[in-house]
Protein backbone atom coordinates (compact mmCIF):
# COMPACT_ATOMS: atom_id res chain seq x y z
CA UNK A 1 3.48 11.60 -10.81
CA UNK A 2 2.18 8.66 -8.92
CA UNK A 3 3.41 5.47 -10.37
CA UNK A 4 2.01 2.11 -9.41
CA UNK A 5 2.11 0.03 -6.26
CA UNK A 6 2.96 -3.63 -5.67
CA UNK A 7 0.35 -5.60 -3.33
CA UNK A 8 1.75 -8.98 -2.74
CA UNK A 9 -0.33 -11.83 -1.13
CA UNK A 10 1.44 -14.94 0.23
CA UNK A 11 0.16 -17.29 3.06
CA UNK A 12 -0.12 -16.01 6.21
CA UNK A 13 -3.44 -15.05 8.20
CA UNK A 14 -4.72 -12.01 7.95
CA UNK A 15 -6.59 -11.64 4.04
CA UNK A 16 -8.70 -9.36 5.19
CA UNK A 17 -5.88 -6.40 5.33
CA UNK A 18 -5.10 -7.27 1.78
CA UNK A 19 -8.57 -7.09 0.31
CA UNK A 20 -8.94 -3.49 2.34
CA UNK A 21 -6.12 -2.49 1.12
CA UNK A 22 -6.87 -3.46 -2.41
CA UNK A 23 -9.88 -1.69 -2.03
CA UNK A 24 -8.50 1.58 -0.43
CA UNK A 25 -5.87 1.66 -3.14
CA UNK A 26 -8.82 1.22 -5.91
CA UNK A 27 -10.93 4.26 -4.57
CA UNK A 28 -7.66 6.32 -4.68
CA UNK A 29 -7.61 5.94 -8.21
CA UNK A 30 -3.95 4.24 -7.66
CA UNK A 31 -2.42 1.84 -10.44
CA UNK A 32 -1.95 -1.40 -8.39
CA UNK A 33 0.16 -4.69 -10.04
CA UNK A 34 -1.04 -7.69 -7.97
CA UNK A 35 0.58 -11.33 -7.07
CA UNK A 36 -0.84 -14.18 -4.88
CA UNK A 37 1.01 -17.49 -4.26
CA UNK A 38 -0.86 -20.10 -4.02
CA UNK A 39 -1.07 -20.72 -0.46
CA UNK A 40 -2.58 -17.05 -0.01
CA UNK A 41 -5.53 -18.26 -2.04
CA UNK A 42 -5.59 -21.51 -0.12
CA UNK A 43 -5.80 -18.77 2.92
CA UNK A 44 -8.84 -16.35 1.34
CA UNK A 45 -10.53 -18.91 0.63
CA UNK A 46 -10.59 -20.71 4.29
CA UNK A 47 -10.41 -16.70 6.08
CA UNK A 48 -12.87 -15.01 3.59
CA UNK A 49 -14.38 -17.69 1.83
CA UNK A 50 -13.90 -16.63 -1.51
CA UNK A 51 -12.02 -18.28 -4.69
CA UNK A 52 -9.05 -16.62 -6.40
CA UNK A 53 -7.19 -18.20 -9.12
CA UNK A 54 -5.16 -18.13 -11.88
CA UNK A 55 -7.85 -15.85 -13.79
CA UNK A 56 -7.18 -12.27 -13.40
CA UNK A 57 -10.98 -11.26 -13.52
CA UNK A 58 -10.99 -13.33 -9.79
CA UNK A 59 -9.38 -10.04 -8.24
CA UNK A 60 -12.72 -8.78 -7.97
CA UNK A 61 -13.57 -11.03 -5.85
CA UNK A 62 -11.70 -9.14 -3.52
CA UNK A 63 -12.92 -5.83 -4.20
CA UNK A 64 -16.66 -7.04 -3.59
CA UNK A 65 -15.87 -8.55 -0.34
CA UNK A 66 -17.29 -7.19 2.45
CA UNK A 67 -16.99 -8.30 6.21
CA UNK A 68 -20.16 -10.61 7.34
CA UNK A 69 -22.49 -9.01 9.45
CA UNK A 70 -20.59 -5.74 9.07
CA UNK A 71 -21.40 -4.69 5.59
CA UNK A 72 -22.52 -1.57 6.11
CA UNK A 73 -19.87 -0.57 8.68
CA UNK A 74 -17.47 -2.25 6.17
CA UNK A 75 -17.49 1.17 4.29
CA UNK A 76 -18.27 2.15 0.44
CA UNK A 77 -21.39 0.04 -1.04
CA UNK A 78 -20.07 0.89 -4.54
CA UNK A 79 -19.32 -2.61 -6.24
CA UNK A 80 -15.08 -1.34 -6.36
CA UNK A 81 -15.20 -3.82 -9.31
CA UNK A 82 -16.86 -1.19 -11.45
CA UNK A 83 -14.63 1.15 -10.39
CA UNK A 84 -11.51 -0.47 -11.63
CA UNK A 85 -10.31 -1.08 -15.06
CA UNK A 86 -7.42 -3.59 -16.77
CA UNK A 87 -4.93 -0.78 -16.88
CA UNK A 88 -5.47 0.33 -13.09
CA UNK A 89 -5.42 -3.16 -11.80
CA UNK A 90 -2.72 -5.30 -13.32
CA UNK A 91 -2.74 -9.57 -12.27
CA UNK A 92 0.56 -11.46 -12.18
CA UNK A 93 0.67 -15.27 -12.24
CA UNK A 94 3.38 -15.66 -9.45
CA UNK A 95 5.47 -17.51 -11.58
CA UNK A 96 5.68 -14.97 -14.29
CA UNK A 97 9.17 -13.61 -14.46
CA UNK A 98 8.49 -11.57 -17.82
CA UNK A 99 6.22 -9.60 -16.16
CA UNK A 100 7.50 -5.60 -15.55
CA UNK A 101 7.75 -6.06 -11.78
CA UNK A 102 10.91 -8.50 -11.92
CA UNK A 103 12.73 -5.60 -13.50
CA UNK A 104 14.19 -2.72 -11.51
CA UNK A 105 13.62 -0.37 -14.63
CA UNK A 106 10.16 -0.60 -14.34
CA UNK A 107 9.12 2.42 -12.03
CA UNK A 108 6.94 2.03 -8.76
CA UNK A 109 5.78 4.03 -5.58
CA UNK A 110 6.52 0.92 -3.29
CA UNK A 111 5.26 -2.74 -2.83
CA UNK A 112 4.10 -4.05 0.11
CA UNK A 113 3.51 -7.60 1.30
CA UNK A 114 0.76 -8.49 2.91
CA UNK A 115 0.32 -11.01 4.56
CA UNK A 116 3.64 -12.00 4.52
CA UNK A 117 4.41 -15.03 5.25
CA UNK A 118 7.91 -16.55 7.27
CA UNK A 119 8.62 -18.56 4.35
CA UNK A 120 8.30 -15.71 2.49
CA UNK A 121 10.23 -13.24 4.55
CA UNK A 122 13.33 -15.70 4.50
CA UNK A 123 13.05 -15.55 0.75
CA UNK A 124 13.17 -11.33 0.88
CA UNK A 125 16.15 -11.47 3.37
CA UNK A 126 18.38 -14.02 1.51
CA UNK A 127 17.43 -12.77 -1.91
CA UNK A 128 15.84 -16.12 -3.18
CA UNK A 129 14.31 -15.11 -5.81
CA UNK A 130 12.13 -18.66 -5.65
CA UNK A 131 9.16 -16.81 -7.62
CA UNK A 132 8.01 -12.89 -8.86
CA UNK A 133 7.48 -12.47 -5.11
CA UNK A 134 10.36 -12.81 -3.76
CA UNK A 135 11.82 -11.37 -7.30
CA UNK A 136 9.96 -8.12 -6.91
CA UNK A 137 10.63 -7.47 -3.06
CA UNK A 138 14.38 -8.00 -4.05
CA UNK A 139 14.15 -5.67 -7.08
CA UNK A 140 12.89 -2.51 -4.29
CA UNK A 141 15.46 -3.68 -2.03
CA UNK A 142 18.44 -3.22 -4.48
CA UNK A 143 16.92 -0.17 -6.39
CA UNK A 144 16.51 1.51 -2.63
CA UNK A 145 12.52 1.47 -3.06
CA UNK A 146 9.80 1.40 -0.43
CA UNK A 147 9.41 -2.28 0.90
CA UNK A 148 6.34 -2.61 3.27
CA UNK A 149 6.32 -6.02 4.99
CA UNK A 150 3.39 -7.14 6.75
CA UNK A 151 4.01 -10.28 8.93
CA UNK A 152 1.23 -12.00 10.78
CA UNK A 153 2.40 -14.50 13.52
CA UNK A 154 2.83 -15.19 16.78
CA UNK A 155 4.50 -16.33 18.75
CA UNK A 156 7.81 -15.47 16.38
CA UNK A 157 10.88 -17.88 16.64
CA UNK A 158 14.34 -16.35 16.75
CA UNK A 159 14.64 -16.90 13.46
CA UNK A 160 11.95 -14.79 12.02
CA UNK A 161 13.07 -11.86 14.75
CA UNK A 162 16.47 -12.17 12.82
CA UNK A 163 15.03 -11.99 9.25
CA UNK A 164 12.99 -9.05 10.15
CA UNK A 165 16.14 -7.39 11.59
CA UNK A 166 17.86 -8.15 7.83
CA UNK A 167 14.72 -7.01 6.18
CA UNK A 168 15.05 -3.58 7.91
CA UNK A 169 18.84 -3.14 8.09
CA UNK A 170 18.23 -3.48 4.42
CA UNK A 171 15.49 -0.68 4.31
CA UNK A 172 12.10 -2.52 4.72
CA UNK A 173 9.74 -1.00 6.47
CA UNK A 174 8.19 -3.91 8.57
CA UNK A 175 5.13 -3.40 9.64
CA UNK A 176 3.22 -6.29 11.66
CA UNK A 177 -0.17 -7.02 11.23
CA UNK A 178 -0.64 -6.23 15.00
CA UNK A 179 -3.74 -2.83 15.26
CA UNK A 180 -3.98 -0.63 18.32
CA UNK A 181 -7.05 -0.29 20.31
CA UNK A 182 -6.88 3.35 20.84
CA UNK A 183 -9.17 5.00 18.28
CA UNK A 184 -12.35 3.53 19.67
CA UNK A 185 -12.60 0.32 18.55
CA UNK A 186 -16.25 -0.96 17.96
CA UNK A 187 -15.70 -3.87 15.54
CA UNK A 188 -12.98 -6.17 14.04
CA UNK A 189 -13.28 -3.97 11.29
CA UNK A 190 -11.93 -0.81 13.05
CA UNK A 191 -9.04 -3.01 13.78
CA UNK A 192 -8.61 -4.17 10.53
CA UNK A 193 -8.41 -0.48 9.07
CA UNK A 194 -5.79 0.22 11.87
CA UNK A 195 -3.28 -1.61 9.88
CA UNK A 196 -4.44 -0.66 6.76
CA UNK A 197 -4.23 3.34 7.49
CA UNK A 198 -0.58 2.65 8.53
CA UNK A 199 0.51 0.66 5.65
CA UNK A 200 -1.39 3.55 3.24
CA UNK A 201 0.09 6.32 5.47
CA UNK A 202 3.54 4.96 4.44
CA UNK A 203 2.70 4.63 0.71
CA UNK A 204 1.77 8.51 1.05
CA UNK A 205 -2.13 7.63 -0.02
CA UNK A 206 -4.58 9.80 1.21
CA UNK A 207 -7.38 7.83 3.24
CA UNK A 208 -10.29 8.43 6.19
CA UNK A 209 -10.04 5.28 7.86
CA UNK A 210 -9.86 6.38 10.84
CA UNK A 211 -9.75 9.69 13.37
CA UNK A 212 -5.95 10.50 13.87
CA UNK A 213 -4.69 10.87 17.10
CA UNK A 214 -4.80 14.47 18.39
CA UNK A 215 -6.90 15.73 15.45
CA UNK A 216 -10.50 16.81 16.67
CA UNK A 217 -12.37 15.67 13.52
């Protein structure tokens, strides 16, 4: 049985991952329960100049999106919004600690966050709990569930090396927003679905995002 996944946006660069993955997760038919702070709007809309808000309809906004100039290359031209309904695609105010995520009872496949952000990657390590973020990345930790971090920053201060040290001692996978240029890169796209095929690769979500290294087709 495939239960649902956590997708987590806070406010580091790098949107674009989390609407592909969004996306991905939507076309395979996967349950997904998803959380923005407020700075990761503040971030889509400066990086992909589109609006999210409080209002859980303005997740589709992210399943429409499509890169500029690249539409086609992009991928599907199915509107994903159609594609979705309110029980496969779940929207948490960040704030909401009633919701079934804060509670280790309630059964998921893994949660990833991405981007994640240093702010929020200190909050992970030291067990904050400072909103359902942090709250729901702690609840995977303790209950020994997948934990896909995806920072995006450079240059990283000691600091953030450390916390990402504590984040896997504790069993996170971290997992930088940083793509290879080894499957024949032709756009910013191909790079973006570099990360995205390893984050879905770890949630064990069958994609075709790209050629696979020693496979012919």
């Amino acid at each position: 049985m495939n239960h649902p996944i956590v997708l987590a946006m806070t406010g580091a660069s790098g949107a674009a991952y989390a609407a592909r993955l969004l996306q991905q997760l939507v076309i395979a038919k996967r349950t997904v329960h998803v959380v923005w702070s407020p700075s990761a709007a503040t971030v889509v809309a400066q990086e992909l100049s589109l609006q999210i808000s409080n209002d859980p309809k303005s997740v589709n906004e992210l399943l429409k999106y499509r890169w500029p100039g690249l539409e086609n290359h992009w991928g599907e031209a199915t509107d994903l919004s159609q594609l979705s309904t309110p029980e496969q695609l779940v929207v948490h105010h960040y704030q909401d600690y009633m919701t079934p995520i804060a509670s280790g009872s309630f059964l998921t496949s893994g949660m990833v966050l991405c981007p994640c952000s240093g702010a929020t990657l200190s909050g992970v390590v030291h067990a904050a709990g400072n909103n359902l973020i942090q709250r729901a990345a702690d609840v995977h930790l303790k209950e020994r569930r997948k934990l896909i971090l995806v920072p995006r920053e450079t240059p990283m201060s000691v600091f953030q090396l450390e916390n990402m040290h504590r984040a896997a001692q504790a069993g996170a996978i971290v997992l930088p927003a940083m793509p290879g240029w080894y499957h024949d890169v032709r756009s910013v796209v191909d790079l973006i679905d570099f990360i995205v095929a390893r984050i879905l690769d770890h949630l064990d979500v069958p994609h075709r995002l790209m050629q696979r290294w020693g496979n012919e087709s």
